[in-house]
PDB file of N, CA and C in Angstrom:
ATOM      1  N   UNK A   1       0.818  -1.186   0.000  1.00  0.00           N
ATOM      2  CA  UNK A   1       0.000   0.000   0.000  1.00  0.00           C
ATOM      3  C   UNK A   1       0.871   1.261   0.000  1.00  0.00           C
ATOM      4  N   UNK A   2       2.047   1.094   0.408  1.00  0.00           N
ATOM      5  CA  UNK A   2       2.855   2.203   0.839  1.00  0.00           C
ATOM      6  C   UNK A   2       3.333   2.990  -0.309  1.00  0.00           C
ATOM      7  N   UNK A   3       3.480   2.168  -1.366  1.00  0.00           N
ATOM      8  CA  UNK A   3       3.694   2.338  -2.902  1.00  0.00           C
ATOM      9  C   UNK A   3       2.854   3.192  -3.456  1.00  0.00           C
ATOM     10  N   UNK A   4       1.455   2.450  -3.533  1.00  0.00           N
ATOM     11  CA  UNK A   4       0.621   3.353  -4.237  1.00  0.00           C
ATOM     12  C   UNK A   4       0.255   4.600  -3.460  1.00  0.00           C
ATOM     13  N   UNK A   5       0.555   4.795  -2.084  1.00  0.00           N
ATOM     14  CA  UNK A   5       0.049   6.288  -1.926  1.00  0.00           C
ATOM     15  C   UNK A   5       1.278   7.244  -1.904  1.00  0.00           C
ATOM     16  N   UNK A   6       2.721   6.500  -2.040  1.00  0.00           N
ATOM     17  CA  UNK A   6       3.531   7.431  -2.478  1.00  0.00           C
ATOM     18  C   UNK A   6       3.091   7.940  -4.104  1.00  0.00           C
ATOM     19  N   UNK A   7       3.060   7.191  -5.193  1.00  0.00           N
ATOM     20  CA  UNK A   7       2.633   7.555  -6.215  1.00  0.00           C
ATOM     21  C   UNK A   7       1.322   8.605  -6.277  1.00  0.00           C
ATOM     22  N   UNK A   8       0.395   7.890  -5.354  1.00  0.00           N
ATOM     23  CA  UNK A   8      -0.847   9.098  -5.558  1.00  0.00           C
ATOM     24  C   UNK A   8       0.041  10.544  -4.581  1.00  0.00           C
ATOM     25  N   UNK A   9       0.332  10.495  -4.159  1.00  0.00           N
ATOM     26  CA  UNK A   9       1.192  11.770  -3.445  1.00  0.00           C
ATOM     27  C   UNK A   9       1.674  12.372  -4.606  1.00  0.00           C
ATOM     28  N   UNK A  10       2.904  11.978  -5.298  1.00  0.00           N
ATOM     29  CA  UNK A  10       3.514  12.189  -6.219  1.00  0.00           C
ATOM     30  C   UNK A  10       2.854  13.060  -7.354  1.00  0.00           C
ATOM     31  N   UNK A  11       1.519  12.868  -7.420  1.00  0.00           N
ATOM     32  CA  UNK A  11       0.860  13.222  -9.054  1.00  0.00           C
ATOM     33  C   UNK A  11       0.323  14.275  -8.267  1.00  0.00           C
ATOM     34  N   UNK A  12       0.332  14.894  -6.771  1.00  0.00           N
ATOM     35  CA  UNK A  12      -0.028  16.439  -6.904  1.00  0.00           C
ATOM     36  C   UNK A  12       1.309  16.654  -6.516  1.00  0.00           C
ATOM     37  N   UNK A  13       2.471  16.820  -6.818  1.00  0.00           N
ATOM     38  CA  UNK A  13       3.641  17.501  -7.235  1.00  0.00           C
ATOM     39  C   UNK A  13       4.127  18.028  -5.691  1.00  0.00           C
ATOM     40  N   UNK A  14       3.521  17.609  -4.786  1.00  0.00           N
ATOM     41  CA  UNK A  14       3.782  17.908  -3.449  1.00  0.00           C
ATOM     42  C   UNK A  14       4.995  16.957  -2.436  1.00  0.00           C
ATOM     43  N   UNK A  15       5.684  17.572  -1.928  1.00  0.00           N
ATOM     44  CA  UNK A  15       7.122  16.347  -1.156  1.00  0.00           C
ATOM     45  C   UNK A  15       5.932  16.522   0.330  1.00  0.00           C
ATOM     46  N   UNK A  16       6.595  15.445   0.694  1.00  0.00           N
ATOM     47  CA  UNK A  16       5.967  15.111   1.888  1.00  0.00           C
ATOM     48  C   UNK A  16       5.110  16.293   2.973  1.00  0.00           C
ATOM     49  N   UNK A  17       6.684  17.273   3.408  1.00  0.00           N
ATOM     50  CA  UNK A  17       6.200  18.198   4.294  1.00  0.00           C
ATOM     51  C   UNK A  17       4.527  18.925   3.557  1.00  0.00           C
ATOM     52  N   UNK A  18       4.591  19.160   2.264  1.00  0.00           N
ATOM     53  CA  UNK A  18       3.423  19.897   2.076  1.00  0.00           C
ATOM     54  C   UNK A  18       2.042  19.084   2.010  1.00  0.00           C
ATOM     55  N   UNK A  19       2.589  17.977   1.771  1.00  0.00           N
ATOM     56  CA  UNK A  19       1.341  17.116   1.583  1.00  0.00           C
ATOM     57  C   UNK A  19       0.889  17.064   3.189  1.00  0.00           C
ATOM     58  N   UNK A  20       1.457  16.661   3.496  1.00  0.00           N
ATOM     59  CA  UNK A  20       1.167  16.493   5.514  1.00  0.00           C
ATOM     60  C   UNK A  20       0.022  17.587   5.641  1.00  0.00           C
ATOM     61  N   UNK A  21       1.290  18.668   5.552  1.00  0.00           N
ATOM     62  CA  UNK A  21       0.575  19.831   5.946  1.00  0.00           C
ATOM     63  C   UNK A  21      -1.053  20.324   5.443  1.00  0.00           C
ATOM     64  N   UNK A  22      -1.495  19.921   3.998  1.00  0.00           N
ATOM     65  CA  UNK A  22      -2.593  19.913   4.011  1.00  0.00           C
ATOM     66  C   UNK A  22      -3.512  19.079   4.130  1.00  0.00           C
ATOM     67  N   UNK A  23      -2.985  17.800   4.593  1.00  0.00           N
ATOM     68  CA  UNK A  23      -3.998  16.664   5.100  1.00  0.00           C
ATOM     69  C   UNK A  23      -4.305  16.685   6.298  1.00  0.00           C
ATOM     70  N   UNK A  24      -3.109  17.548   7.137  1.00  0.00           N
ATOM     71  CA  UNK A  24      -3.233  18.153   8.907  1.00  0.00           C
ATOM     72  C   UNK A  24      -2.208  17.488   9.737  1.00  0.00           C
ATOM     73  N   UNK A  25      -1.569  16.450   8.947  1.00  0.00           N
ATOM     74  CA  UNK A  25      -0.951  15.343   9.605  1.00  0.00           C
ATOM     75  C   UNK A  25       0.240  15.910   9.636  1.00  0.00           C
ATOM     76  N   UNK A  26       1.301  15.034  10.431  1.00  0.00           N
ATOM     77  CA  UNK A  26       2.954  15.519  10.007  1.00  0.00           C
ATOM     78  C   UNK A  26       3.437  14.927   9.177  1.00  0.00           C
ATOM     79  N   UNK A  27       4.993  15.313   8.900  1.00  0.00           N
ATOM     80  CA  UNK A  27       5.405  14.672   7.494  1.00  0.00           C
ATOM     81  C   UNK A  27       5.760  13.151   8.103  1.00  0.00           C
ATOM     82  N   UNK A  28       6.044  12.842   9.505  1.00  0.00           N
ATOM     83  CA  UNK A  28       6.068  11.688   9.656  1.00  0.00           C
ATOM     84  C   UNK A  28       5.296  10.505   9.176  1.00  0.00           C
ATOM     85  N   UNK A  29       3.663  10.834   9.586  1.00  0.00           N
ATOM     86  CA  UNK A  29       2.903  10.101   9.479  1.00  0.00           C
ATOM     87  C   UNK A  29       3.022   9.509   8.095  1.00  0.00           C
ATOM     88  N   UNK A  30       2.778  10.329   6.792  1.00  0.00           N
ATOM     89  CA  UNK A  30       3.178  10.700   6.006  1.00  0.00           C
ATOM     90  C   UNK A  30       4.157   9.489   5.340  1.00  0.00           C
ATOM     91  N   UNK A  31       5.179   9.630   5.896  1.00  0.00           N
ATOM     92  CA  UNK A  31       6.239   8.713   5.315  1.00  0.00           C
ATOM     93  C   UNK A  31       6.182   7.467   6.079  1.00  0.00           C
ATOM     94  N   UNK A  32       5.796   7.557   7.582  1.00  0.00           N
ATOM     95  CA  UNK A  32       5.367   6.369   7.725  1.00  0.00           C
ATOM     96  C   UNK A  32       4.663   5.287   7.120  1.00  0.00           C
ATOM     97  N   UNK A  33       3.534   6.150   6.714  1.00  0.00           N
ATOM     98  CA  UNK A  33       2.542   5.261   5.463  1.00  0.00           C
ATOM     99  C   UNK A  33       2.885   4.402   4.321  1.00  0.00           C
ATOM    100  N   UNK A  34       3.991   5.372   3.856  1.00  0.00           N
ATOM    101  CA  UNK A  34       4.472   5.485   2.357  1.00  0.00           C
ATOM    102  C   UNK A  34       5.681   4.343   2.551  1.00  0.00           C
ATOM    103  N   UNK A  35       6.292   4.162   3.699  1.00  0.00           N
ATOM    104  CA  UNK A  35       7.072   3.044   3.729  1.00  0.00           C
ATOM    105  C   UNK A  35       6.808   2.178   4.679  1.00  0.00           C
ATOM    106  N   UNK A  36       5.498   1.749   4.772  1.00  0.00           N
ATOM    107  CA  UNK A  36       4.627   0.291   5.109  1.00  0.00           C
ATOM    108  C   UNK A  36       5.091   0.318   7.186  1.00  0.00           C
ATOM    109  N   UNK A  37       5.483   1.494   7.278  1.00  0.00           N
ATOM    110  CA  UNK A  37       5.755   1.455   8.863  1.00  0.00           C
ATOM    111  C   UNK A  37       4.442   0.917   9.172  1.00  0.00           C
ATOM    112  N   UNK A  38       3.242   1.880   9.251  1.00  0.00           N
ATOM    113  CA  UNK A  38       2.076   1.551   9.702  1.00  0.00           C
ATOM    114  C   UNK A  38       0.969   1.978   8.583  1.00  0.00           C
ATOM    115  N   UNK A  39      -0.247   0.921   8.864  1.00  0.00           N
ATOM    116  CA  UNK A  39      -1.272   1.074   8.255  1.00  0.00           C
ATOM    117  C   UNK A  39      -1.997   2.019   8.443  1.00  0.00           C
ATOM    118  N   UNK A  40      -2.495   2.941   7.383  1.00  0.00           N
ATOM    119  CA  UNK A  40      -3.258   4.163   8.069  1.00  0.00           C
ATOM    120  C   UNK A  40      -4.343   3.991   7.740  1.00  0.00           C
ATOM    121  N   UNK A  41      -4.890   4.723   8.771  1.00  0.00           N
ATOM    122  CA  UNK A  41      -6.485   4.428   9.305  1.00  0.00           C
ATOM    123  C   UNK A  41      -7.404   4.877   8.499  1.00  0.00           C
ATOM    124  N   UNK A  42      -8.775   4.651   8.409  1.00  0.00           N
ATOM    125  CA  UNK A  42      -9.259   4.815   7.099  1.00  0.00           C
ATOM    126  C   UNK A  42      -9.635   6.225   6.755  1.00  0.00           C
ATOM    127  N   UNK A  43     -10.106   7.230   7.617  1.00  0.00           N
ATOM    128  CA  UNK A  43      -9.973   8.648   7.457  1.00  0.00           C
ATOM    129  C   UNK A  43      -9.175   9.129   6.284  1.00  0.00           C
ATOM    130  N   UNK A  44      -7.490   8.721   7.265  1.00  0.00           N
ATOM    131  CA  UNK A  44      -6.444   8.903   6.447  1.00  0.00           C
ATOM    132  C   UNK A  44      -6.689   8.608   4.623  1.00  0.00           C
ATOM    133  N   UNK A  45      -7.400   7.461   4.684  1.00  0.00           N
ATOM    134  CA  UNK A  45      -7.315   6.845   2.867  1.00  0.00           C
ATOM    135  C   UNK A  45      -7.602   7.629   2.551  1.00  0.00           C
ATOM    136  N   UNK A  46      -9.295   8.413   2.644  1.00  0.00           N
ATOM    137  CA  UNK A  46     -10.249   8.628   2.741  1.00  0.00           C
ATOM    138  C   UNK A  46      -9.832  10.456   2.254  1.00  0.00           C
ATOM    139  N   UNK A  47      -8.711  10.837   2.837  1.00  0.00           N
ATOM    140  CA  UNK A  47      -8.279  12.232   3.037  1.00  0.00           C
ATOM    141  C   UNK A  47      -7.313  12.257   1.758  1.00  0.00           C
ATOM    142  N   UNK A  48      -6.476  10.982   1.807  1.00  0.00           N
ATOM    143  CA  UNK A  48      -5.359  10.519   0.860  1.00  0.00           C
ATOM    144  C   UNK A  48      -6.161  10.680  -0.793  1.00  0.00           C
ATOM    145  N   UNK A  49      -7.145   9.879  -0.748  1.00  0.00           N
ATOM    146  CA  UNK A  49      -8.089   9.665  -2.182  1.00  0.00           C
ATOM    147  C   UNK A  49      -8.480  10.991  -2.538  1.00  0.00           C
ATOM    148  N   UNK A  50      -9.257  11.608  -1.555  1.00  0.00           N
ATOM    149  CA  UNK A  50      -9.692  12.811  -2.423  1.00  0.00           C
ATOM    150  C   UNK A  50      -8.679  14.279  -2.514  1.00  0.00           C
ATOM    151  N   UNK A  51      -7.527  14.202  -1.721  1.00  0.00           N
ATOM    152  CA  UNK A  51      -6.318  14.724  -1.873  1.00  0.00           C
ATOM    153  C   UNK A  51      -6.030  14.713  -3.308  1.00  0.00           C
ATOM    154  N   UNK A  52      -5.884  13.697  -3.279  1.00  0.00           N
ATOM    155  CA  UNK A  52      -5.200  12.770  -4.818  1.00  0.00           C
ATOM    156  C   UNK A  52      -5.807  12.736  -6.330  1.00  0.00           C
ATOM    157  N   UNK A  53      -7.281  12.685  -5.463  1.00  0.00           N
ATOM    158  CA  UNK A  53      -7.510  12.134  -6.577  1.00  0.00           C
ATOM    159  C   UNK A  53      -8.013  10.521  -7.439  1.00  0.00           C
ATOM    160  N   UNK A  54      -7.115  10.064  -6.489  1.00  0.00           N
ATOM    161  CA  UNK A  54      -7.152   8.369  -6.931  1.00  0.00           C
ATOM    162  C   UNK A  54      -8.345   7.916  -6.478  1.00  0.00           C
ATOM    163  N   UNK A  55      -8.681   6.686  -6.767  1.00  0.00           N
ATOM    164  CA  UNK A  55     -10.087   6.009  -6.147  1.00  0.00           C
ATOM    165  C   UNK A  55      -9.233   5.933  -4.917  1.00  0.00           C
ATOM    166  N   UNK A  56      -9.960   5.448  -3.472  1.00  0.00           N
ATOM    167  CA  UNK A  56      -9.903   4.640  -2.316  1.00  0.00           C
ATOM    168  C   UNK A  56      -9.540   3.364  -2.486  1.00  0.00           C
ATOM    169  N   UNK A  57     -10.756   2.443  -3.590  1.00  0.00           N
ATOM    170  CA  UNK A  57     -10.588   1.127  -3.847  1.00  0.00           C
ATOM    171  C   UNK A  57      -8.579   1.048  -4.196  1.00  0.00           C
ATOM    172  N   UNK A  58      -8.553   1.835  -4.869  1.00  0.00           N
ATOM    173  CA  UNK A  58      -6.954   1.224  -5.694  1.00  0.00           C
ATOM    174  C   UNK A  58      -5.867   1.844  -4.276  1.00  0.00           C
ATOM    175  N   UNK A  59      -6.169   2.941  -3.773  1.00  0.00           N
ATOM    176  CA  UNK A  59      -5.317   3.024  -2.401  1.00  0.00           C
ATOM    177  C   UNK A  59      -5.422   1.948  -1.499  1.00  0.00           C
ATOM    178  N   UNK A  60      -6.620   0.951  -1.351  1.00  0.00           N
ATOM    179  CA  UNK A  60      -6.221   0.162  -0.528  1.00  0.00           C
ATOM    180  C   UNK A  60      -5.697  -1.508  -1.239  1.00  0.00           C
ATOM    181  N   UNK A  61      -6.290  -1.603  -2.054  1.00  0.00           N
ATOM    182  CA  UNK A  61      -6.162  -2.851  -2.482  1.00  0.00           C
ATOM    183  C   UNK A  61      -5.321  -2.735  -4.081  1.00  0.00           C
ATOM    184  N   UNK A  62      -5.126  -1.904  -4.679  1.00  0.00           N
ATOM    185  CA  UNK A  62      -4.450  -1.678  -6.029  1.00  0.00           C
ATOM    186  C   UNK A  62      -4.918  -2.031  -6.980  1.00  0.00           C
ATOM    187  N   UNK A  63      -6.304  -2.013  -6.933  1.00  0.00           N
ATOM    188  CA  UNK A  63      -7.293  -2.855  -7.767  1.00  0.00           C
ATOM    189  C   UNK A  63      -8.160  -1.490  -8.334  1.00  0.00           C
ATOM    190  N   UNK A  64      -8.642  -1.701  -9.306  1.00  0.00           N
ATOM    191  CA  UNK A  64      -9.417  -0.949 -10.184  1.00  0.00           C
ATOM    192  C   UNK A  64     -10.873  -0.549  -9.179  1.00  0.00           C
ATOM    193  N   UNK A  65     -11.553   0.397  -9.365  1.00  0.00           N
ATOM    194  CA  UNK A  65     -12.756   0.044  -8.582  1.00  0.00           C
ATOM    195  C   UNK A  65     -13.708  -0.670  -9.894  1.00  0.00           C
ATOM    196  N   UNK A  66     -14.585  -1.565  -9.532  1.00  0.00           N
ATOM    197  CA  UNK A  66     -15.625  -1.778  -9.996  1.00  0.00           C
ATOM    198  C   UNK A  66     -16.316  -0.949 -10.356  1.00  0.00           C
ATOM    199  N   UNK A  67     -17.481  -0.465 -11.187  1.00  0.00           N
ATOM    200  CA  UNK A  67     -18.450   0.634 -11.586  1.00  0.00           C
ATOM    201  C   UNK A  67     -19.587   0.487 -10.299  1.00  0.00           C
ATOM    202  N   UNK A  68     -19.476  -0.386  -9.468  1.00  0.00           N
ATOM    203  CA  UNK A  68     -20.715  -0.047  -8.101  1.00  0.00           C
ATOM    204  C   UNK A  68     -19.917   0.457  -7.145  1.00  0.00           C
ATOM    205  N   UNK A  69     -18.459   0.677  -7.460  1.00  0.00           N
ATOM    206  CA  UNK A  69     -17.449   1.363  -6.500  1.00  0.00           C
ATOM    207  C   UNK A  69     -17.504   2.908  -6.674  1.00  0.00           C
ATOM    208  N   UNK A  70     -17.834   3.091  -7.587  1.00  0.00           N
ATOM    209  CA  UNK A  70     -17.970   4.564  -8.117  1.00  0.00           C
ATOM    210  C   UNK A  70     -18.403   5.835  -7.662  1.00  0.00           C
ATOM    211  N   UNK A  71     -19.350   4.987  -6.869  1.00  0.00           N
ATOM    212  CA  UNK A  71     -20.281   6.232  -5.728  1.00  0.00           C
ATOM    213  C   UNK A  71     -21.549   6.164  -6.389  1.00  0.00           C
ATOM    214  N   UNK A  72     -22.334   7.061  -5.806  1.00  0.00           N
ATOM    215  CA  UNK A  72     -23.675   7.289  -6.270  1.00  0.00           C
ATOM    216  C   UNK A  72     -23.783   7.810  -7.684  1.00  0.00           C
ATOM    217  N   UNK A  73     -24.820   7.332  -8.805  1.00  0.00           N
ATOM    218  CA  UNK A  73     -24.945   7.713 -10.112  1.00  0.00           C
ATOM    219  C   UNK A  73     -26.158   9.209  -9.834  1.00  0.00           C
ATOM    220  N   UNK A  74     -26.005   9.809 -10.732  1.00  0.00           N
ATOM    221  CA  UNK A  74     -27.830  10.504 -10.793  1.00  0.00           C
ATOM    222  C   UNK A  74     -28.452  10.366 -11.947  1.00  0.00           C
ATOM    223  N   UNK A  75     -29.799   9.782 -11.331  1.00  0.00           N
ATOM    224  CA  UNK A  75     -30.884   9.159 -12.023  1.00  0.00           C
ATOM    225  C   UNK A  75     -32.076  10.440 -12.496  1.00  0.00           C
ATOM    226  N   UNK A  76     -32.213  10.524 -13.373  1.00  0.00           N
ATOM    227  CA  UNK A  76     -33.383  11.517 -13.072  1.00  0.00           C
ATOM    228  C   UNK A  76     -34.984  10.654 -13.513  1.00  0.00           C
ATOM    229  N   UNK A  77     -35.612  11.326 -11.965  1.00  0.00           N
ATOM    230  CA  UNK A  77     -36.865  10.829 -11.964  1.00  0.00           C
ATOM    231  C   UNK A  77     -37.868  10.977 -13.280  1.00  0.00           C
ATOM    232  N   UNK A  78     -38.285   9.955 -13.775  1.00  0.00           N
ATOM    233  CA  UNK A  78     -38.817   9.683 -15.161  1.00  0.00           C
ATOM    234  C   UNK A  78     -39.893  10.894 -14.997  1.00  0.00           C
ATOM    235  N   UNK A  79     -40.383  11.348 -16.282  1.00  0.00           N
ATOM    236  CA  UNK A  79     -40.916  12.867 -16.397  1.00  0.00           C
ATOM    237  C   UNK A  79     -40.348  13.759 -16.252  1.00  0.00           C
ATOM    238  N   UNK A  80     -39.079  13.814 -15.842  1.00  0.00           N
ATOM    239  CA  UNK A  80     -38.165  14.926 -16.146  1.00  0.00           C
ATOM    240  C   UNK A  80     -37.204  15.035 -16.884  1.00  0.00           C
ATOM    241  N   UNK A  81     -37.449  14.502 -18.252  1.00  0.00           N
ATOM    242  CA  UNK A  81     -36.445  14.707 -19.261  1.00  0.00           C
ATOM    243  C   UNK A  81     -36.866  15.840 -20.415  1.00  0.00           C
ATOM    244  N   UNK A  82     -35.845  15.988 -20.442  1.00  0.00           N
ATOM    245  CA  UNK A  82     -36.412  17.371 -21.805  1.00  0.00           C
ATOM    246  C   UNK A  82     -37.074  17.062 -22.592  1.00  0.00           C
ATOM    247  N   UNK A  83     -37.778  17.984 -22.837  1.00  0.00           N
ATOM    248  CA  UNK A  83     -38.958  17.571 -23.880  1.00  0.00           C
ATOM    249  C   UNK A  83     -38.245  18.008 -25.910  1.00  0.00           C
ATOM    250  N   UNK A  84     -39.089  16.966 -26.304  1.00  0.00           N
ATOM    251  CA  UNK A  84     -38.125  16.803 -27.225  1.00  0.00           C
ATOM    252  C   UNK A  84     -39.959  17.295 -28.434  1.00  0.00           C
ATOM    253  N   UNK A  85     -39.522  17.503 -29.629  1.00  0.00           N
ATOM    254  CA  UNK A  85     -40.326  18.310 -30.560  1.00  0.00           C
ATOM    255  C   UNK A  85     -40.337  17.048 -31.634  1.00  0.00           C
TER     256      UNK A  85
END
């Protein structure tokens, strides 16, 4: 895991200290993560993913998400589609 959230780190162009700093954490924690010291807690992913960018699914497991991983779709309630001529 420590891998892929150095990489998702990496793609906002940020070294450790700044990344910390806007996730709230220190740069320890930080590199702790990134070199498999300790597992971080799911907040952390959670802060890590939308930091990033990356899915969650692939921060924890390195796996693609599925399309029901995706989050919520929007549906629009039937009768509300544009009306067409």
């Amino acid at each position: 895991m420590g891998d892929r959230l150095r990489k998702a780190r990496e793609l906002t162009d940020l070294d450790r200290e700044q990344f910390a700093a806007e996730l709230g954490v220190s740069r320890q924690t930080v590199g702790n993560a990134e070199l498999d010291r300790v597992k971080p807690r799911k907040i952390m992913l959670r802060a890590w993913a939308l930091r990033t960018g990356v899915p969650l699914v692939w921060l924890e497991t390195g796996e693609a998400p599925r399309p029901s991983d995706e989050g919520p779709r929007v549906v629009r309630h039937q009768g509300l589609e544009p009306r067409t001529r």
